[in-house]
Every structure is written in C-alpha cells, then in structure tokens.
N, C-alpha and C. Protein backbone atom coordinates (compact mmCIF):
# COMPACT_ATOMS: atom_id res chain seq x y z
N UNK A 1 0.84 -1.19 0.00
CA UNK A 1 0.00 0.00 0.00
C UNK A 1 0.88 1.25 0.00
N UNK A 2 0.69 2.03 -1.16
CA UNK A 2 1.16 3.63 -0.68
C UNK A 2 1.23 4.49 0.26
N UNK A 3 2.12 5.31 0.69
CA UNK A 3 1.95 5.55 2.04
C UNK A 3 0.79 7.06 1.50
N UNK A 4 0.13 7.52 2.02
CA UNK A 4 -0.60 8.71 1.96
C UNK A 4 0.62 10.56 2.39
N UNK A 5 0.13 11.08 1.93
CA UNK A 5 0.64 12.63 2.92
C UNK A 5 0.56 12.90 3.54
N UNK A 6 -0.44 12.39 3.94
CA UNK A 6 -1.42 12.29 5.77
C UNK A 6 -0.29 11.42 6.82
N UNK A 7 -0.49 10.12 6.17
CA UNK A 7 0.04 9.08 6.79
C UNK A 7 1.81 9.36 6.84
N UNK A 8 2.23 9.94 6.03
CA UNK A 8 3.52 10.33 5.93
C UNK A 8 4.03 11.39 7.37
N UNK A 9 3.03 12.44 7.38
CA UNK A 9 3.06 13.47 8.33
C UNK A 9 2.94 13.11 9.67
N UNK A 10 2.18 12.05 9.95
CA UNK A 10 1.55 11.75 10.88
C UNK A 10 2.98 11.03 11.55
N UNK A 11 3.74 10.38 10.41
CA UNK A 11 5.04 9.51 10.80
C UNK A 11 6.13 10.26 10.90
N UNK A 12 6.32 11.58 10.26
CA UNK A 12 7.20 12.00 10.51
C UNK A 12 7.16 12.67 11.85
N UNK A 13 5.93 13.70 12.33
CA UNK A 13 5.44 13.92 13.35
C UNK A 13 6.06 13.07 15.07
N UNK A 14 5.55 12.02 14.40
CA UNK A 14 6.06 11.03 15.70
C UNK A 14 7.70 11.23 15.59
N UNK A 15 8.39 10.67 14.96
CA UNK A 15 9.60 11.06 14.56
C UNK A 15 10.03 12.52 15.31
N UNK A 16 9.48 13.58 15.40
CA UNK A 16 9.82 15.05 16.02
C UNK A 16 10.45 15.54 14.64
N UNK A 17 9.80 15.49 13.39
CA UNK A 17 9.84 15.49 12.17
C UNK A 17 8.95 16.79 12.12
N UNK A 18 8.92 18.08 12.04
CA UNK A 18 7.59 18.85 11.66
C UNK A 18 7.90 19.19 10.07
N UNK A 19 6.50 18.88 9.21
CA UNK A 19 6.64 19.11 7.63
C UNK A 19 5.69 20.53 7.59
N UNK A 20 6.99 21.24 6.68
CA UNK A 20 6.45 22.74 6.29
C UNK A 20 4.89 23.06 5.70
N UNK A 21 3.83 23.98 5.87
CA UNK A 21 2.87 24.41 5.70
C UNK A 21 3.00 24.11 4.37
N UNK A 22 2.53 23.77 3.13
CA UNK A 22 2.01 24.09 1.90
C UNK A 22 1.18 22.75 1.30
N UNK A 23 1.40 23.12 -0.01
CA UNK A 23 0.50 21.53 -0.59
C UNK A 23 1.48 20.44 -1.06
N UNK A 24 0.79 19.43 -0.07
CA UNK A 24 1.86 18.34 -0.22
C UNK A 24 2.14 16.88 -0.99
N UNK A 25 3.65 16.66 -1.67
CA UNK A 25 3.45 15.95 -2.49
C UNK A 25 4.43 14.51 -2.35
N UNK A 26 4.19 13.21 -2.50
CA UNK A 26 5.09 12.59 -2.08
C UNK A 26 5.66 12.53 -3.35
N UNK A 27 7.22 12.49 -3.55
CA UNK A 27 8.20 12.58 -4.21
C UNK A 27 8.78 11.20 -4.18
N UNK A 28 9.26 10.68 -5.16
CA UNK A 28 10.67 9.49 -5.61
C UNK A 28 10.83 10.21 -6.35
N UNK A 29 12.20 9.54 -6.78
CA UNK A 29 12.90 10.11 -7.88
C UNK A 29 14.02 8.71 -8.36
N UNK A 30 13.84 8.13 -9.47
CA UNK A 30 14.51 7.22 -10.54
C UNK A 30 13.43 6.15 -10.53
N UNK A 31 13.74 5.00 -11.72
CA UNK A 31 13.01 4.18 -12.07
C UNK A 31 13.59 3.15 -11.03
N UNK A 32 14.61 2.82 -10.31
CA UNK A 32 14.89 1.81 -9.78
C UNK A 32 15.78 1.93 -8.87
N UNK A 33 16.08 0.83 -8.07
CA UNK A 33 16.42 0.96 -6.19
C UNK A 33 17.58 1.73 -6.39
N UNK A 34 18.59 1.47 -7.46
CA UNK A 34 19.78 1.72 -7.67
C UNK A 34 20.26 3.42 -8.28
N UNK A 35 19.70 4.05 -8.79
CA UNK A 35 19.21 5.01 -9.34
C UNK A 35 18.69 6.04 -8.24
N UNK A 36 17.36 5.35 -7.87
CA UNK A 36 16.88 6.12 -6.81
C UNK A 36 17.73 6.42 -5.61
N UNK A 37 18.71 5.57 -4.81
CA UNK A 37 19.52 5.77 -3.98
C UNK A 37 20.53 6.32 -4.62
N UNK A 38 21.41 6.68 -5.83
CA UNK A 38 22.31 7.27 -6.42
C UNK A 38 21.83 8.96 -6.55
N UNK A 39 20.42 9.11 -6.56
CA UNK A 39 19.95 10.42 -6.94
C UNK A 39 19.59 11.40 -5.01
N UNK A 40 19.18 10.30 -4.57
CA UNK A 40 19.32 10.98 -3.14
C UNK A 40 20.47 11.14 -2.58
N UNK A 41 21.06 10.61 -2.76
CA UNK A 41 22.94 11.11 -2.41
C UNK A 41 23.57 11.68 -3.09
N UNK A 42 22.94 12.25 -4.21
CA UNK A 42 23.37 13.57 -4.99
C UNK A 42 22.34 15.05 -4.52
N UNK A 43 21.44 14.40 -3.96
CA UNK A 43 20.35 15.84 -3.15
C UNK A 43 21.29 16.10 -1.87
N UNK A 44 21.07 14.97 -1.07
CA UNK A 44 22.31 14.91 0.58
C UNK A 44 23.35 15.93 0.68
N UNK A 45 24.00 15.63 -0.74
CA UNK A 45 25.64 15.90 -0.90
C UNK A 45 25.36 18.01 -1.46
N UNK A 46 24.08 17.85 -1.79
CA UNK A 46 24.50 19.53 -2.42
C UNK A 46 24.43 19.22 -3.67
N UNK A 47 24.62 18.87 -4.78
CA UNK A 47 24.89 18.58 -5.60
C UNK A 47 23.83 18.57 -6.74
N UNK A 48 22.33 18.32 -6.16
CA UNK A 48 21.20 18.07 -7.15
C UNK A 48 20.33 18.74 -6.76
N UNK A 49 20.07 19.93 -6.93
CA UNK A 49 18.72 20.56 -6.90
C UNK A 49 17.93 20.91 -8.11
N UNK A 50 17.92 20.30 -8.99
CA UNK A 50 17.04 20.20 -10.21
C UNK A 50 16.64 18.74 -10.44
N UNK A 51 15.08 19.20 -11.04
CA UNK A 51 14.90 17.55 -11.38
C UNK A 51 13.61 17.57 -12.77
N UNK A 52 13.43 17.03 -13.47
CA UNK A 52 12.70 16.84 -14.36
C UNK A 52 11.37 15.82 -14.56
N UNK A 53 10.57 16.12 -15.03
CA UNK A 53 9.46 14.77 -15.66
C UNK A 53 8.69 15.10 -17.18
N UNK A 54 8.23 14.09 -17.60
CA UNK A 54 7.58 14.60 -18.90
C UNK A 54 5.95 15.22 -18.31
N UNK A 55 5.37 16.24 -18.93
CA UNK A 55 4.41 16.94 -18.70
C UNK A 55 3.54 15.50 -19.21
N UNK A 56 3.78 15.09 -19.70
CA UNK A 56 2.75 14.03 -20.56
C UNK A 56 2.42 13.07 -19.38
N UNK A 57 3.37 12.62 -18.54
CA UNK A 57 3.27 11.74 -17.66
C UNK A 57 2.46 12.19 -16.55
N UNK A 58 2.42 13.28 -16.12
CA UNK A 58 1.56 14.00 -15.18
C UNK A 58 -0.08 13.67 -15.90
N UNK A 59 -0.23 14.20 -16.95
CA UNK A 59 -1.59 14.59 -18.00
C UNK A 59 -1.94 12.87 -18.01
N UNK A 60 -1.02 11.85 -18.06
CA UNK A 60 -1.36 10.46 -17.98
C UNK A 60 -1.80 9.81 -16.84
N UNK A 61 -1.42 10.73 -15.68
CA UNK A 61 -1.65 10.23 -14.25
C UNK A 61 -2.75 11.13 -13.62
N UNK A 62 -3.08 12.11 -14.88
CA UNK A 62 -4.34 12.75 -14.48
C UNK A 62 -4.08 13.42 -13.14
N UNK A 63 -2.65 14.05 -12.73
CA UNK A 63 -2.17 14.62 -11.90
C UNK A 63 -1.73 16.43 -12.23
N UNK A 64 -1.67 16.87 -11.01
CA UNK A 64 -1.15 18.86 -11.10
C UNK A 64 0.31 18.69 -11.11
N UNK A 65 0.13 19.14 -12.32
CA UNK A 65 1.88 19.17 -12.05
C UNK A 65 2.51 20.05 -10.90
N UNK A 66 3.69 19.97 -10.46
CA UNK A 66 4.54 20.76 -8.99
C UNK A 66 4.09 22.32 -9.46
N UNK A 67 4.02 23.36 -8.47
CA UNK A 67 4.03 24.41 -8.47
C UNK A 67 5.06 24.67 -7.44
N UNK A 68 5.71 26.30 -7.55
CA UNK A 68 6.53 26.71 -6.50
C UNK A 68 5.39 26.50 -5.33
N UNK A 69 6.37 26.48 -3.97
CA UNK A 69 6.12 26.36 -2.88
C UNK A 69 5.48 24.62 -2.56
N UNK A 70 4.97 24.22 -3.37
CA UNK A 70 4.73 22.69 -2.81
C UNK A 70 5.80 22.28 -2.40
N UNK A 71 5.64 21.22 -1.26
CA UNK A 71 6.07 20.90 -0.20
C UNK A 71 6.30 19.42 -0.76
N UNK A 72 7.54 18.82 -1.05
CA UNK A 72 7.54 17.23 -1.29
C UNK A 72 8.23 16.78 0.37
N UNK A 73 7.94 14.89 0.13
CA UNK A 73 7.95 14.34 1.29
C UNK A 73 8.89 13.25 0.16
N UNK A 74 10.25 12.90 0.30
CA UNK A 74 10.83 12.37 -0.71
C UNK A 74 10.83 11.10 0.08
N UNK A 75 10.60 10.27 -0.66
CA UNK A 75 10.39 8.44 -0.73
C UNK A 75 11.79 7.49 -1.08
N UNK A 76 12.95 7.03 -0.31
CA UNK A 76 13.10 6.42 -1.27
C UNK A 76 12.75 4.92 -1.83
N UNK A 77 13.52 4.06 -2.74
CA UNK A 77 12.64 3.10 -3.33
C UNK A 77 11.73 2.40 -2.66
N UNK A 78 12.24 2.12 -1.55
CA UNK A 78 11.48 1.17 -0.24
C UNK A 78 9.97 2.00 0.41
N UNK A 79 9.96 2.92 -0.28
CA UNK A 79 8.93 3.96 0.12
C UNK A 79 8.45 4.42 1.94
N UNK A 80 9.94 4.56 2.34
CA UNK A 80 10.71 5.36 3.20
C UNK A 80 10.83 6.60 3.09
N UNK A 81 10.09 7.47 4.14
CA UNK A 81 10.50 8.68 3.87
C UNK A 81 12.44 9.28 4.31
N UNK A 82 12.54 10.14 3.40
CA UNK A 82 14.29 10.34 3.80
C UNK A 82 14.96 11.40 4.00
N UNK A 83 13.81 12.41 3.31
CA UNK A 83 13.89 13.78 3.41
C UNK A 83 12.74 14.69 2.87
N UNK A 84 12.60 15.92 3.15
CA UNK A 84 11.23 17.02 3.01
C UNK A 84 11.83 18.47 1.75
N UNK A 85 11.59 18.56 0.88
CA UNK A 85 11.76 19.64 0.09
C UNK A 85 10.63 20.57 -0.38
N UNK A 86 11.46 21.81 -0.87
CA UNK A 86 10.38 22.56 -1.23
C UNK A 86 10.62 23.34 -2.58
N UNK A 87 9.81 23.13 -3.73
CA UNK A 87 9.89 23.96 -4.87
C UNK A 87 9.93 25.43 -4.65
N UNK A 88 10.84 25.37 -5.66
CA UNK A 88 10.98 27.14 -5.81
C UNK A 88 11.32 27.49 -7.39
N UNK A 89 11.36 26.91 -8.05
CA UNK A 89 10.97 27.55 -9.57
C UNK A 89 10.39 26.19 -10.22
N UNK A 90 9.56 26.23 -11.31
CA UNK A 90 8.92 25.49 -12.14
C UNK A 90 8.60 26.06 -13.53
N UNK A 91 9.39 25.47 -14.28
CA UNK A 91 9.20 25.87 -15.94
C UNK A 91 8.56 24.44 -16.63
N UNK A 92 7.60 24.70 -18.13
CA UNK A 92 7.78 23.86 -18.82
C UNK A 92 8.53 24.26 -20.18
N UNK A 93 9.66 23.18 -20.09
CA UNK A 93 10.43 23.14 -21.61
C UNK A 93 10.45 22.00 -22.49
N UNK A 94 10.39 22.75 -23.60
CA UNK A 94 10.72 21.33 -24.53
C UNK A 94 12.02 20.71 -24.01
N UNK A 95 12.29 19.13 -24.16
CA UNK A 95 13.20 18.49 -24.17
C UNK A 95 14.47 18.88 -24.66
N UNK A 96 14.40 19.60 -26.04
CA UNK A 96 15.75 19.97 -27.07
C UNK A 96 16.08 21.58 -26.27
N UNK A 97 14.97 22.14 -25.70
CA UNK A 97 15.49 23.57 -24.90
C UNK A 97 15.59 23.64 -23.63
N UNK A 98 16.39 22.31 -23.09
CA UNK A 98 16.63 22.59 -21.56
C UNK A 98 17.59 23.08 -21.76
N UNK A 99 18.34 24.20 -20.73
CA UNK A 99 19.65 24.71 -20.72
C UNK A 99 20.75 23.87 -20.09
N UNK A 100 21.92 24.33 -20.15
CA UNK A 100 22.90 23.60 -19.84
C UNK A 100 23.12 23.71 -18.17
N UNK A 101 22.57 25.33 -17.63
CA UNK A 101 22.61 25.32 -16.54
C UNK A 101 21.71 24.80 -15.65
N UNK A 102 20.17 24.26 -16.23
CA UNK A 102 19.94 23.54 -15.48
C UNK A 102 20.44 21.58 -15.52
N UNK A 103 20.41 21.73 -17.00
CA UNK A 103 20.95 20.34 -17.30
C UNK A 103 22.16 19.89 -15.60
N UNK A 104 22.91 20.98 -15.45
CA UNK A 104 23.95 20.79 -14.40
C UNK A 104 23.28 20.78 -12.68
N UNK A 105 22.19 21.12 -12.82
CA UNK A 105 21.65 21.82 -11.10
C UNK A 105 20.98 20.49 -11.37
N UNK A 106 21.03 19.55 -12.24
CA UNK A 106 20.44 17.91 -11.76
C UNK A 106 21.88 17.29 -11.41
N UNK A 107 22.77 17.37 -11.51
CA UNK A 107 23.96 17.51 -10.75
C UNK A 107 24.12 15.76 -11.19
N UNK A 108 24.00 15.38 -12.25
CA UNK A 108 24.11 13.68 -12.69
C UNK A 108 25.39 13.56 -13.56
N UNK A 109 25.79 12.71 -13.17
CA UNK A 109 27.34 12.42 -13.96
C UNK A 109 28.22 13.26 -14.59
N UNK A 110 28.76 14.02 -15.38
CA UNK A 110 29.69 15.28 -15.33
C UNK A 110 29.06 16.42 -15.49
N UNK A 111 27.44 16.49 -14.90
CA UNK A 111 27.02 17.55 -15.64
C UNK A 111 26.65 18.08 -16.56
N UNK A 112 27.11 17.94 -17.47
CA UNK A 112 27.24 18.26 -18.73
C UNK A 112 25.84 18.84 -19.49
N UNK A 113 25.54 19.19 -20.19
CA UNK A 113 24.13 19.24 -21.04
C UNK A 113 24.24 18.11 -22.29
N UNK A 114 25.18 17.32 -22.68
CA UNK A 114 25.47 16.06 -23.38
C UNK A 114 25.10 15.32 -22.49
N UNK A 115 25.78 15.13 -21.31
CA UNK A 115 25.27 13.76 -20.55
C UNK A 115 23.68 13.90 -20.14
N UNK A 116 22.99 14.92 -19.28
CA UNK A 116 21.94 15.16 -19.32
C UNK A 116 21.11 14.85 -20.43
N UNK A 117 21.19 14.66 -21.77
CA UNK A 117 20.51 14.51 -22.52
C UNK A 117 20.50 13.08 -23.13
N UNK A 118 21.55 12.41 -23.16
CA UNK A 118 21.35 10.80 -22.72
C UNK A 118 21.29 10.12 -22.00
N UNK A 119 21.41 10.52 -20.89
CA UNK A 119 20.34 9.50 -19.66
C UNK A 119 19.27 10.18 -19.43
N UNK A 120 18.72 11.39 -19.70
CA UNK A 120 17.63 11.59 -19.86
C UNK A 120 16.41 11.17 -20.99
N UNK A 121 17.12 11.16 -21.89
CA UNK A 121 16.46 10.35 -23.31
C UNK A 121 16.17 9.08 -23.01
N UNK A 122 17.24 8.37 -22.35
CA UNK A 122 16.91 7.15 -21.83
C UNK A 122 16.04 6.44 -21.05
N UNK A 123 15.89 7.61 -20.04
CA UNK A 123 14.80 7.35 -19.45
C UNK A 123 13.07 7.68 -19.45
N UNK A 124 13.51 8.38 -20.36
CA UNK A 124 11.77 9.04 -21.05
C UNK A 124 11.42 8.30 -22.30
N UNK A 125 12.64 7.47 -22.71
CA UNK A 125 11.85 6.92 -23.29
C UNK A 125 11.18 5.33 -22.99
N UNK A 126 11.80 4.66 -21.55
CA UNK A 126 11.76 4.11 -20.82
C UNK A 126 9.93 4.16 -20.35
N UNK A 127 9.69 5.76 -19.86
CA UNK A 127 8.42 6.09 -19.46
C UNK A 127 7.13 6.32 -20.37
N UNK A 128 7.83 6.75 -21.66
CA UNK A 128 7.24 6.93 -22.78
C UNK A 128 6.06 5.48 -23.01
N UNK A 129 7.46 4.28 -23.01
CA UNK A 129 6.72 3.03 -23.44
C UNK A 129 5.39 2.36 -22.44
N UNK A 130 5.81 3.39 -21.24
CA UNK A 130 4.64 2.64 -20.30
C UNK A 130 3.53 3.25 -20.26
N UNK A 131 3.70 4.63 -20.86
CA UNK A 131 1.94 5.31 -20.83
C UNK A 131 1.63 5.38 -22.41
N UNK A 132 2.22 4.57 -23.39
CA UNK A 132 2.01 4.66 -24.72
C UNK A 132 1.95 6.05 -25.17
N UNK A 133 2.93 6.65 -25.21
CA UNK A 133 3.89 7.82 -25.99
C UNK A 133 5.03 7.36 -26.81
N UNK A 134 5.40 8.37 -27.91
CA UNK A 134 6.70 8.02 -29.04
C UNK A 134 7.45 9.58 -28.34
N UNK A 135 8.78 8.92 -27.55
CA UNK A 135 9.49 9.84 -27.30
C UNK A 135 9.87 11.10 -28.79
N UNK A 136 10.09 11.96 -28.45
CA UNK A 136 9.97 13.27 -29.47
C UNK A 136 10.93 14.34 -28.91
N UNK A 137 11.59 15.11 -29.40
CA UNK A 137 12.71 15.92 -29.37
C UNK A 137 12.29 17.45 -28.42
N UNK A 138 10.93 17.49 -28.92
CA UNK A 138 10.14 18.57 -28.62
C UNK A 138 9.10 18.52 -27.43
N UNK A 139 9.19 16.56 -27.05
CA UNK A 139 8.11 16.62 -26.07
C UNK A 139 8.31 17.87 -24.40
N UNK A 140 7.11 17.89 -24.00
CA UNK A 140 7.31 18.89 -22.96
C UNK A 140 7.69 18.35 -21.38
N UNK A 141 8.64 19.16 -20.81
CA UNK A 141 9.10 19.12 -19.56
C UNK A 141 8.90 19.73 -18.68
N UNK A 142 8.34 19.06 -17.18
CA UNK A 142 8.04 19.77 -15.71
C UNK A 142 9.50 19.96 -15.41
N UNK A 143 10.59 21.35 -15.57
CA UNK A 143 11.66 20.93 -15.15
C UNK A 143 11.37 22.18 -13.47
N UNK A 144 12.05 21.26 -12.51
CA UNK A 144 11.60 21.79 -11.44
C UNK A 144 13.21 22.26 -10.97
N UNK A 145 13.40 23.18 -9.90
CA UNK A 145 14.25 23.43 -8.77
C UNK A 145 14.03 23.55 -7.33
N UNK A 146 15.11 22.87 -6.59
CA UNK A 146 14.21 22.79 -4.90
C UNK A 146 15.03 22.86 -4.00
N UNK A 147 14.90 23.35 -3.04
CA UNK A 147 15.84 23.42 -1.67
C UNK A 147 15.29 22.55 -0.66
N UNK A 148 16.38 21.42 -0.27
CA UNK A 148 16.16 20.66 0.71
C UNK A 148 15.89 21.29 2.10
N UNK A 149 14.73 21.19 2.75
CA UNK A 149 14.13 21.58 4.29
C UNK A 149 14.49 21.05 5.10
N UNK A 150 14.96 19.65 4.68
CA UNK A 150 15.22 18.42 6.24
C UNK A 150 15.90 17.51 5.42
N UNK A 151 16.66 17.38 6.20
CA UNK A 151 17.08 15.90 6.11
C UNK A 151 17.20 14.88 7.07
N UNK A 152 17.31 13.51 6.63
CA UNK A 152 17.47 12.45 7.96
C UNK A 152 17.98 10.84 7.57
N UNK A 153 18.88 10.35 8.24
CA UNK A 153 19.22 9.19 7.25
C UNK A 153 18.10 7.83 7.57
C-alpha cells in the first residue's frame, strides 16, 4: 500500500519530524532501487537541486503538475521517507530547450548538457513506453528546482 501525505506526516510527526505548511506531495525520484539511492545522495551531498518529468506523464496520471512552494515528502525506493523539500521555480520546456545550466543543477554524472541529454532520453523513453507515448525531441518538460528543508538518514 502507498503511504498517503497524511500518513507520511503523521510519521514524521512522531519522529519530532515537523513538515512545512504548503500543498503536499510525495516525491521518488529514478526508475529503480539503484538510481533512486544514487539520486538521493546527490540531493544529501548539495549537488542536485534540479529535477525533471515529462508533462505528458503528469496529464497520464491525471495529476497537477509541482508548483513553487509545494512541499515534497521524498520516498526512497522502499517507500521510506528520507527527506522534506520545497519547490521554488517550475518551468515547462521542450526536451531539445533545456539549458545547460539547469541540465547541471540535476547535478548527474559530469554535468554536462550532453550527458543530461542521454540518460535523460533514456529514461523518457523508458516512461514513454509505459503510458504509450513516441518519445519526441520537442516533447514537454516539468523541469523543477528545490531546496532541501530536512534531512534524515
């Protein structure tokens, strides 16, 4: 069973955990255990405060995409909470017009806006195949930025 936002709060709470006022969202981040724990120890470290999704995938999950100030409750794979963030900018871009400087504030392997764009390709098109989409050069991006509120191991 999923944990709820409720049920999340309620646990962190006990914990002596207090989660910031806004609208709240539970967060993962990668397709898998290995990934997902590689990407939270790039948030931990400083290193990753940008993160991306396809707008399509939201519109498929019949979900709001992030706005500034929402409040995430980050999951990792084990659907453990691990840490609390909070948006502070939200653009949508095409895929081919992300910049290089944010390509880098996802803080994934040298940075680069080359590397960003093949393991990102990789993985959208990964997501593509599961909500029946044809990855596209132009498709659109939730690319987000966030400052970690809490952390906890």
């Amino acid at each position: 069973m999923n944990p709820t936002p409720e049920s999340l709060v309620e646990t962190l709470s006990q914990r002596g955990i207090q989660v910031p006022e806004g609208r709240l969202r539970i967060v993962g981040f990668g397709d898998s255990e290995a990934l997902s724990a590689e990407l939270i120890a790039l948030i931990r470290e400083g290193t990753k405060r940008g993160t991306c999704s396809m707008l399509w995938s939201w519109e498929f999950e019949g979900e709001d995409i992030p706005a500034v100030g929402d409040i995430g409750i980050v999951l990792d794979y084990a659907d453990r909470p691990v840490m609390i963030h909070r948006i502070t900018r939200v653009e949508i871009v095409p895929f081919n017009e992300v910049s290089a400087e944010f390509a880098a504030s996802e803080g994934e392997g040298d940075r680069s806006l080359a590397y960003w764009r093949k393991a990102h390709w990789d993985f959208f098109l990964r997501e593509c195949a599961q909500i029946g989409r044809t990855i596209d050069e132009t498709m659109p991006l939730v690319c987000e930025t966030f400052e970690v509120v809490e952390t906890w191991a």
